[in-house]
C-alpha atoms as a PDB file:
ATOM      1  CA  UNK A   1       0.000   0.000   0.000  1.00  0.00           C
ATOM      2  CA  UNK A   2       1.518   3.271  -1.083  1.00  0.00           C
ATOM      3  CA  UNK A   3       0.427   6.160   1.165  1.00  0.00           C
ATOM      4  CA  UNK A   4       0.386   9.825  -0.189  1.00  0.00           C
ATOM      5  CA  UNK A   5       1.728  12.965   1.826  1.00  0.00           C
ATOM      6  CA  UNK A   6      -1.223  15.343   1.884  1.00  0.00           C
ATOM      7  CA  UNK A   7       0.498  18.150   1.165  1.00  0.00           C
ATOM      8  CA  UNK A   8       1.569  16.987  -1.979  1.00  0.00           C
ATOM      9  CA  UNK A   9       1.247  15.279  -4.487  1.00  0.00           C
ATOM     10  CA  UNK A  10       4.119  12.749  -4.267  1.00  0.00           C
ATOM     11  CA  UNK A  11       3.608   9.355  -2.563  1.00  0.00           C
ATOM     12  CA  UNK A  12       5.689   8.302   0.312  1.00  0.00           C
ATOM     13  CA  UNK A  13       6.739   5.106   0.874  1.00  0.00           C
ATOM     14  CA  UNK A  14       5.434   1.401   0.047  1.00  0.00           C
ATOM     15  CA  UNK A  15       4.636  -0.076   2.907  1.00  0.00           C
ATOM     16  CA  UNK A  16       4.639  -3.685   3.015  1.00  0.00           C
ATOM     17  CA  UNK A  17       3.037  -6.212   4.936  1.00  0.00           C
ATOM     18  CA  UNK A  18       5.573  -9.381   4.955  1.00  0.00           C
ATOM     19  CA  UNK A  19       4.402 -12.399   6.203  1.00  0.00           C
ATOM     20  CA  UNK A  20       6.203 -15.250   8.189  1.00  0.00           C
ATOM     21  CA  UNK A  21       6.935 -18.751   9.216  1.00  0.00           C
ATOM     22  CA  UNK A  22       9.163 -20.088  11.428  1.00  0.00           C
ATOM     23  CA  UNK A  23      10.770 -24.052  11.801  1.00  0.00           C
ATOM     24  CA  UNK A  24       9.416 -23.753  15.213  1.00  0.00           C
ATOM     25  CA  UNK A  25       6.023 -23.088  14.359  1.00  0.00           C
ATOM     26  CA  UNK A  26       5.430 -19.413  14.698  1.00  0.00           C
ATOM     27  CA  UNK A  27       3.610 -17.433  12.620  1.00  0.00           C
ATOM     28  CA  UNK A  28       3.588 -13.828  12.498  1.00  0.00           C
ATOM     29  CA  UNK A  29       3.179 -10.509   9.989  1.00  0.00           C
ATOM     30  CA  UNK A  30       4.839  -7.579  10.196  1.00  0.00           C
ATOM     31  CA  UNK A  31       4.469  -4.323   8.060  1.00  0.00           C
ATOM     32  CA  UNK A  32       7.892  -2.324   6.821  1.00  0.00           C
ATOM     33  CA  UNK A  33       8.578  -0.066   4.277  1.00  0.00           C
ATOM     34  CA  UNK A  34      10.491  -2.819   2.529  1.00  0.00           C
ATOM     35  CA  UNK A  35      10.774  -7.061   1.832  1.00  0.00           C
ATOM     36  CA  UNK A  36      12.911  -7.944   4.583  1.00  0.00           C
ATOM     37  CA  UNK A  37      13.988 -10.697   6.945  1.00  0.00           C
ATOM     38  CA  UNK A  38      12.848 -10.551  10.803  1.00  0.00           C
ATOM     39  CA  UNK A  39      13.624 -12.309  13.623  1.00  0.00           C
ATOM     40  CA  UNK A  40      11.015 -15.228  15.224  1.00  0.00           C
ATOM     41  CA  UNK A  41       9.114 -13.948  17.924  1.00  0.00           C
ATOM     42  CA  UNK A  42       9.201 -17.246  19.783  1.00  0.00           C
ATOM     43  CA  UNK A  43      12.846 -18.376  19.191  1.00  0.00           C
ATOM     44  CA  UNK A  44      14.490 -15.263  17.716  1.00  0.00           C
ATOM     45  CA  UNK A  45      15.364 -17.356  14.135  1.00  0.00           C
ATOM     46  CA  UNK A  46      15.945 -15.214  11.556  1.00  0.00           C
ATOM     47  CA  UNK A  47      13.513 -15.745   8.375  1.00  0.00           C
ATOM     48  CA  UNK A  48      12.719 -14.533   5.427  1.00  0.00           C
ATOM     49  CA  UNK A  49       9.404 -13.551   4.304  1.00  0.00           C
ATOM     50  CA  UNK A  50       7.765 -16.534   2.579  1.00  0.00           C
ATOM     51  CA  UNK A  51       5.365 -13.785   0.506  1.00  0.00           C
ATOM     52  CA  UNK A  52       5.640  -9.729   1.413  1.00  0.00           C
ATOM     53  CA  UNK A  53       2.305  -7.755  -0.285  1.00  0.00           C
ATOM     54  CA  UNK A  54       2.180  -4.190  -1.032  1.00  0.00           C
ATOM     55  CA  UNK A  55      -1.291  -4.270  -0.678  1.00  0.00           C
ATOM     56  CA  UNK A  56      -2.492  -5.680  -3.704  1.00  0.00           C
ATOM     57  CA  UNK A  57      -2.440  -9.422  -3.450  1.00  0.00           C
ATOM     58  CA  UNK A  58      -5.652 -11.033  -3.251  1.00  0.00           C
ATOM     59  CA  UNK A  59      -6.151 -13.011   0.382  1.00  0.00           C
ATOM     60  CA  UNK A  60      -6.605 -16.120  -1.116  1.00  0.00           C
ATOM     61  CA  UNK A  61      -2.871 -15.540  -2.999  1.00  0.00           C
ATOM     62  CA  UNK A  62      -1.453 -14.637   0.446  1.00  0.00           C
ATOM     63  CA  UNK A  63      -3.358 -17.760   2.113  1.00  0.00           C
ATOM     64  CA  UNK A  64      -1.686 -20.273  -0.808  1.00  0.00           C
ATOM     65  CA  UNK A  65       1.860 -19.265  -0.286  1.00  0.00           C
ATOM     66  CA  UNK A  66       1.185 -19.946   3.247  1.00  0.00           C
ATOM     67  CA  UNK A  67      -0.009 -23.302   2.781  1.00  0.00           C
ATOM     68  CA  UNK A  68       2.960 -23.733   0.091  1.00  0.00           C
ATOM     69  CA  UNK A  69       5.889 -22.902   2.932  1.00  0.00           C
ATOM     70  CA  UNK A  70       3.966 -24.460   5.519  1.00  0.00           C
ATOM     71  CA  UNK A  71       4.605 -27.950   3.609  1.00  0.00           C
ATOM     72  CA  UNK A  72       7.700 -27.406   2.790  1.00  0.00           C
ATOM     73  CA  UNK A  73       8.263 -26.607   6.445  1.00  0.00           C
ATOM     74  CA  UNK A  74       7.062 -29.871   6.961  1.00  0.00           C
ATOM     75  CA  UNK A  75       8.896 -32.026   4.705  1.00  0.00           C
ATOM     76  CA  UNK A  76      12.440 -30.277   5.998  1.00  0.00           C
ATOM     77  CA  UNK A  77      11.465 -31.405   9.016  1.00  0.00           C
ATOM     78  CA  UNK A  78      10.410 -34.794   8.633  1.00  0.00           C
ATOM     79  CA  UNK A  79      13.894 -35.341   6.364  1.00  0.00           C
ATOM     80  CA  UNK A  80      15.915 -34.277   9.248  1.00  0.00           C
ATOM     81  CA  UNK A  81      14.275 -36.562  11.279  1.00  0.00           C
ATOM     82  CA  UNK A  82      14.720 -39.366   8.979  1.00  0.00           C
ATOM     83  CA  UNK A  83      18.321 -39.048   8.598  1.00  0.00           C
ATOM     84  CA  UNK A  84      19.021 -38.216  11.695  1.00  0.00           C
ATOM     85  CA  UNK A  85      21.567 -41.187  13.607  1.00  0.00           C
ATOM     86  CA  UNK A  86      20.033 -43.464  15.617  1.00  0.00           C
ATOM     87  CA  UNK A  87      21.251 -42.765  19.488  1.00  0.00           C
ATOM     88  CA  UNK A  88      23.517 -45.189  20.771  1.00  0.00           C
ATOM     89  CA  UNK A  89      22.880 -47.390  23.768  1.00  0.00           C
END
């Protein structure tokens, strides 16, 4: 969303709404002026926005992408697990 100075006729800045997903699970949004990384509230991970809208994505495009990272969330996980060494006795 671009917001306009009202005293003239220039616009100011994009302000974006970026959207996040943490390994651990969190999920959060955060609005900047730019597409940037932020830090997990819950475990203070750095991550990347997995989709960042300037106000013109539809809800359902936002709600995809976070289906989309929330599966491949899933399947990181579950590799790690499965190659993970077995523990010694």
């Amino acid at each position: 969303m671009t917001t306009m100075d009202p005293t003239n006729d220039m616009p100011d800045c994009t302000v974006w709404t970026n959207y996040y997903r943490c390994a651990c699970g969190e999920e959060w949004d955060d609005q900047h002026d730019c597409c940037c990384n932020d830090h997990c509230p819950a475990c203070n991970c750095e991550n990347e926005p997995y989709i960042s809208d300037d106000g013109s994505l539809a809800i359902e495009t936002i709600e995809s992408a976070r289906v989309s990272i929330a599966a491949r969330l899933e399947a990181t996980i579950n590799t790690i697990v499965d190659v993970s060494p077995v523990t010694a006795e």
